[in-house]
Protein backbone atom coordinates (compact mmCIF):
# COMPACT_ATOMS: atom_id res chain seq x y z
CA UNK A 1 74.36 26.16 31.59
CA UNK A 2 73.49 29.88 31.16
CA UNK A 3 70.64 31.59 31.20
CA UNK A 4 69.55 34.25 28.29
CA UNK A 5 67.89 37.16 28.99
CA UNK A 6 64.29 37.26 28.03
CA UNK A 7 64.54 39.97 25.49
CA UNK A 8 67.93 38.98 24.03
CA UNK A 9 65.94 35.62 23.36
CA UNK A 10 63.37 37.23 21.75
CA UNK A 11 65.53 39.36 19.05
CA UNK A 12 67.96 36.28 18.73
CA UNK A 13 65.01 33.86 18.14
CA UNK A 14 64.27 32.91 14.07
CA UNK A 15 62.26 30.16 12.73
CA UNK A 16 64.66 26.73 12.01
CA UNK A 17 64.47 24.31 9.34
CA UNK A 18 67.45 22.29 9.64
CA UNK A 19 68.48 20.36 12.26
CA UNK A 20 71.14 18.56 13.73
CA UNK A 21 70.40 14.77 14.37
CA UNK A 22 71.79 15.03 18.25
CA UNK A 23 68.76 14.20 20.49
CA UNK A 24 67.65 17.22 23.16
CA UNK A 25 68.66 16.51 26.46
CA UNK A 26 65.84 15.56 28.43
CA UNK A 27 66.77 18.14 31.27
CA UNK A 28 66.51 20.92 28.69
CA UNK A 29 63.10 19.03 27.17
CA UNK A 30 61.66 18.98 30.32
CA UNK A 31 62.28 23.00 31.32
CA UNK A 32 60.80 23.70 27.81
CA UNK A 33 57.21 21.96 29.21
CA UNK A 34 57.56 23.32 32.49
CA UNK A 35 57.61 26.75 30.92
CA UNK A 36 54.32 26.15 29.09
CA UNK A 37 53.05 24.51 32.38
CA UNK A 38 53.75 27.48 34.27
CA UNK A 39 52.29 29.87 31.51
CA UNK A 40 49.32 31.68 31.99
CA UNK A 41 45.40 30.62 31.24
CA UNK A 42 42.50 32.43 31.98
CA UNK A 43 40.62 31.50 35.01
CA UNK A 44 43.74 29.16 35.44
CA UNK A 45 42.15 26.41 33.05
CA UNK A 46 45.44 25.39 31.99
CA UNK A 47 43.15 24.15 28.82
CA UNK A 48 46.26 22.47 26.91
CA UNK A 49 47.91 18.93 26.64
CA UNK A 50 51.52 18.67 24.98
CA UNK A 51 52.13 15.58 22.54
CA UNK A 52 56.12 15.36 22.38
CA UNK A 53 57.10 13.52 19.54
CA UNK A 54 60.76 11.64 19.04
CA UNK A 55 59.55 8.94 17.07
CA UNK A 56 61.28 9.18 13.42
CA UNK A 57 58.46 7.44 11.89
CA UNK A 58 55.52 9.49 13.43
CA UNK A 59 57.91 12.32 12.95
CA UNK A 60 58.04 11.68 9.14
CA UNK A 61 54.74 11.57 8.94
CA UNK A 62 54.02 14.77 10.71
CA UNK A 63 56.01 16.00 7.86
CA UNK A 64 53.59 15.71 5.52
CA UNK A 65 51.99 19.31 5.18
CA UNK A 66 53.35 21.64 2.57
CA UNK A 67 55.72 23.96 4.19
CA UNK A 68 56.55 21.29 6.45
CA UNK A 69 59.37 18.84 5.28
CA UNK A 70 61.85 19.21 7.60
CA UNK A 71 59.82 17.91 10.62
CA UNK A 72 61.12 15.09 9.91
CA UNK A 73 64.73 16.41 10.55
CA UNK A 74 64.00 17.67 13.90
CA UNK A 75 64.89 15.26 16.77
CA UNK A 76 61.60 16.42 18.50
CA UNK A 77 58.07 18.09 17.92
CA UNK A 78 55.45 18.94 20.25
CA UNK A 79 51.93 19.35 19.02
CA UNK A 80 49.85 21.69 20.96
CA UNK A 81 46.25 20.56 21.65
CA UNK A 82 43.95 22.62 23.07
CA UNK A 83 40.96 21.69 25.11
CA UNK A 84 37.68 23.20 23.87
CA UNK A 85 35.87 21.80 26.53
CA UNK A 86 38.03 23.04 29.43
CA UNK A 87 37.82 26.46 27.75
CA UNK A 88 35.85 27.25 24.79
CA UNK A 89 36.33 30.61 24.75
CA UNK A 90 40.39 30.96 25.69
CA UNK A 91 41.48 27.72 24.93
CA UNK A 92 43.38 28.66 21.50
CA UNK A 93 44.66 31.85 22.81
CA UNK A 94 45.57 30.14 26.22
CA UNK A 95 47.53 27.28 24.27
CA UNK A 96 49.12 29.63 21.88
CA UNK A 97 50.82 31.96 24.77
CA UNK A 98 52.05 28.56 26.06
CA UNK A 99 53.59 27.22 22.87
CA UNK A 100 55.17 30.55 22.47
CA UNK A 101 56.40 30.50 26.30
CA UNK A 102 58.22 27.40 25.06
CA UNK A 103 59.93 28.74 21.56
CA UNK A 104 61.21 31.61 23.80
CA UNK A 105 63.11 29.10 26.65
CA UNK A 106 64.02 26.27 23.94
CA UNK A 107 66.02 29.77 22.53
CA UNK A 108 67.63 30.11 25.97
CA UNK A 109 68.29 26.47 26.16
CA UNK A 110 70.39 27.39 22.66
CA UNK A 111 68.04 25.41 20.68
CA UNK A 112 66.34 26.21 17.70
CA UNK A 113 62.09 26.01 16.82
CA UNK A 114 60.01 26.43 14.00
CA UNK A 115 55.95 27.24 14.89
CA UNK A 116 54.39 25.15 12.10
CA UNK A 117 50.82 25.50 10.75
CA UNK A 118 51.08 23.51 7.78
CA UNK A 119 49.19 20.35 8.70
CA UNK A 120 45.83 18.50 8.14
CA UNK A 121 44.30 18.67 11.45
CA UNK A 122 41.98 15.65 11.16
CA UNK A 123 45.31 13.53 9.98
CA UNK A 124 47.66 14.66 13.43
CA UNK A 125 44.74 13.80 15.60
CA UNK A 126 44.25 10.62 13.82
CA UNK A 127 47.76 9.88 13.85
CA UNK A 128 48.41 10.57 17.29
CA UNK A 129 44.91 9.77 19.27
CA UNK A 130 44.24 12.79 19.65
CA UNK A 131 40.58 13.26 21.50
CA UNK A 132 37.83 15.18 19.43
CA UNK A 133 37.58 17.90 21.93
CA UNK A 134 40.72 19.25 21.38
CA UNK A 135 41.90 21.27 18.67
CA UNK A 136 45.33 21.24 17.24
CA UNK A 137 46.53 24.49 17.40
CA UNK A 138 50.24 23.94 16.12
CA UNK A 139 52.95 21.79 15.99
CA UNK A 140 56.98 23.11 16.88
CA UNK A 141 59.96 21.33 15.78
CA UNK A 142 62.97 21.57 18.31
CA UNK A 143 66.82 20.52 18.07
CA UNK A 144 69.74 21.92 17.42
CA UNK A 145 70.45 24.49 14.39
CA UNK A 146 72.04 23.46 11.24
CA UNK A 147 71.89 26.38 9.45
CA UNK A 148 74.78 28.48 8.22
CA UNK A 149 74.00 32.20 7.67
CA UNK A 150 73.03 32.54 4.26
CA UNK A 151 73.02 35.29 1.68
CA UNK A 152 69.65 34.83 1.20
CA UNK A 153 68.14 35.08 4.72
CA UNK A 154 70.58 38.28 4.74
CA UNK A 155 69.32 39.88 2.08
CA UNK A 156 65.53 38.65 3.18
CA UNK A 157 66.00 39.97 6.37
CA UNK A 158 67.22 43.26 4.84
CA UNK A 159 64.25 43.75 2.57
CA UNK A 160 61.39 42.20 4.99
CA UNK A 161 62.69 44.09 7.99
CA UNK A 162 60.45 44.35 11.78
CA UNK A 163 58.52 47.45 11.28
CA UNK A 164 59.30 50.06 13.66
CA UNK A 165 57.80 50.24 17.36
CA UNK A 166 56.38 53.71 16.39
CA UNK A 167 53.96 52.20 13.61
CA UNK A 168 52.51 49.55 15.63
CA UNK A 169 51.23 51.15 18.91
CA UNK A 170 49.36 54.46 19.60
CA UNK A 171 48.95 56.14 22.60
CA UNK A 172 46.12 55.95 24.79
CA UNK A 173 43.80 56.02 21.47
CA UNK A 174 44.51 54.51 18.18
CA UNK A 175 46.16 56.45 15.94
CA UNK A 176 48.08 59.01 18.58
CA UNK A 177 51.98 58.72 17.90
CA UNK A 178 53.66 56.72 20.73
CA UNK A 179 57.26 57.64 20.90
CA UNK A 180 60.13 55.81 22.17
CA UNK A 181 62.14 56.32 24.83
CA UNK A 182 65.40 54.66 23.18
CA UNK A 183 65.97 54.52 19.32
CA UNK A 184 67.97 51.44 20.49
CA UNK A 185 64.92 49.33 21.38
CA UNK A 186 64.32 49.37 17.62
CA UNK A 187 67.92 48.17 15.95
C-alpha cells in the first residue's frame, strides 16, 4: 500500500466513466468513509449520512439521469445525503467538503471517481429510503479506471486548460494581483 501525497492527488485526480468490474476492497472502502467521517462540519454537526451502493440493480437504476450511464459500470456509488435538520444552514456545504474529502483518498487508494449531479432527487430518495429531511447532494461512482488516454481528452485538456493561479485570487482585496512564488505550482 502507498500513500499519495495530498497535492499529487489532487493534480492526478480526473472525473472516470469507465470502470473495471473488480469489486473495491473493503479495507480501501472503508478508509474512503472514514475520511468523510473525519472531515470537517461546522459546529461539529457532522450533518451527513453515506448510502454505499454495490447492488447492480439499484446501481442501474441510479443510472438513470442524463449524463449518468455509466453508474451502472461502477462497482460502487455513494450518495451523499445531507441533513437539513441537523444543519440547515451548513449542511450542503458541510456534506460537499466531505464527499470531496473522499474523491481525494479514493485517488490515493489508486481508484478512480466521478462527482455526479445528474439525477432526479425525489427518484434516489425514493429508491433508496431516503428520509425527507435530507437532501441529496450528489452521488460518486468509485472502482477501478478503464480508461485508456485518449486523443480526445488530450486535445480537451489542451484547449479547456486550469486557468492560472494568478487570475483566480487577489491579494488582500479583490482585484490586487497575487503573485506566485513558483511558476511550477501552475504546470
Amino acid at each position: 500500500m502507498s500513500n499519495m501525497d495530498v497535492f499529487v492527488a489532487v493534480k492526478s485526480r480526473r472525473s472516470v466513466r469507465s470502470y473495471l468490474p473488480d469489486a473495491v476492497p473493503k479495507d480501501k472502502l472503508d478508509r474512503i468513509l472514514e475520511a468523510a467521517r473525519l472531515s470537517p462540519s461546522a459546529m461539529n454537526r457532522q450533518p451527513w449520512h453515506f448510502v454505499v451502493v454495490t447492488d447492480k440493480e439499484t446501481r442501474k437504476a441510479l443510472s438513470s439521469g442524463h449524463f449518468a450511464h455509466f453508474i451502472e459500470e461502477a462497482p460502487v456509488v455513494i450518495v451523499g445525503c445531507a441533513d437539513k435538520d441537523a444543519s440547515p444552514k451548513w449542511c450542503v456545504v458541510d456534506t460537499t467538503i466531505a464527499m470531496q474529502t473522499m474523491v481525494l483518498v479514493a485517488t490515493g487508494e489508486g481508484l478512480g471517481t466521478c462527482w455526479i449531479g445528474s439525477f432526479k432527487e425525489e427518484d434516489v430518495k425514493s429508491l433508496l429510503g431516503i428520509p425527507p429531511s435530507y437532501a441529496v447532494i450528489a452521488l460518486i461512482t468509485v472502482g477501478y479506471p478503464n480508461e485508456k488516454p485518449s486523443l480526445t481528452r488530450t486535445v480537451r485538456s489542451m484547449i479547456f486548460r486550469r486557468r492560472r493561479l494568478e487570475s483566480i485570487v487577489s491579494h488582500d482585496a479583490f482585484g490586487n494581483a497575487y503573485k506566485c512564488a513558483s511558476q511550477s505550482i501552475d504546470e
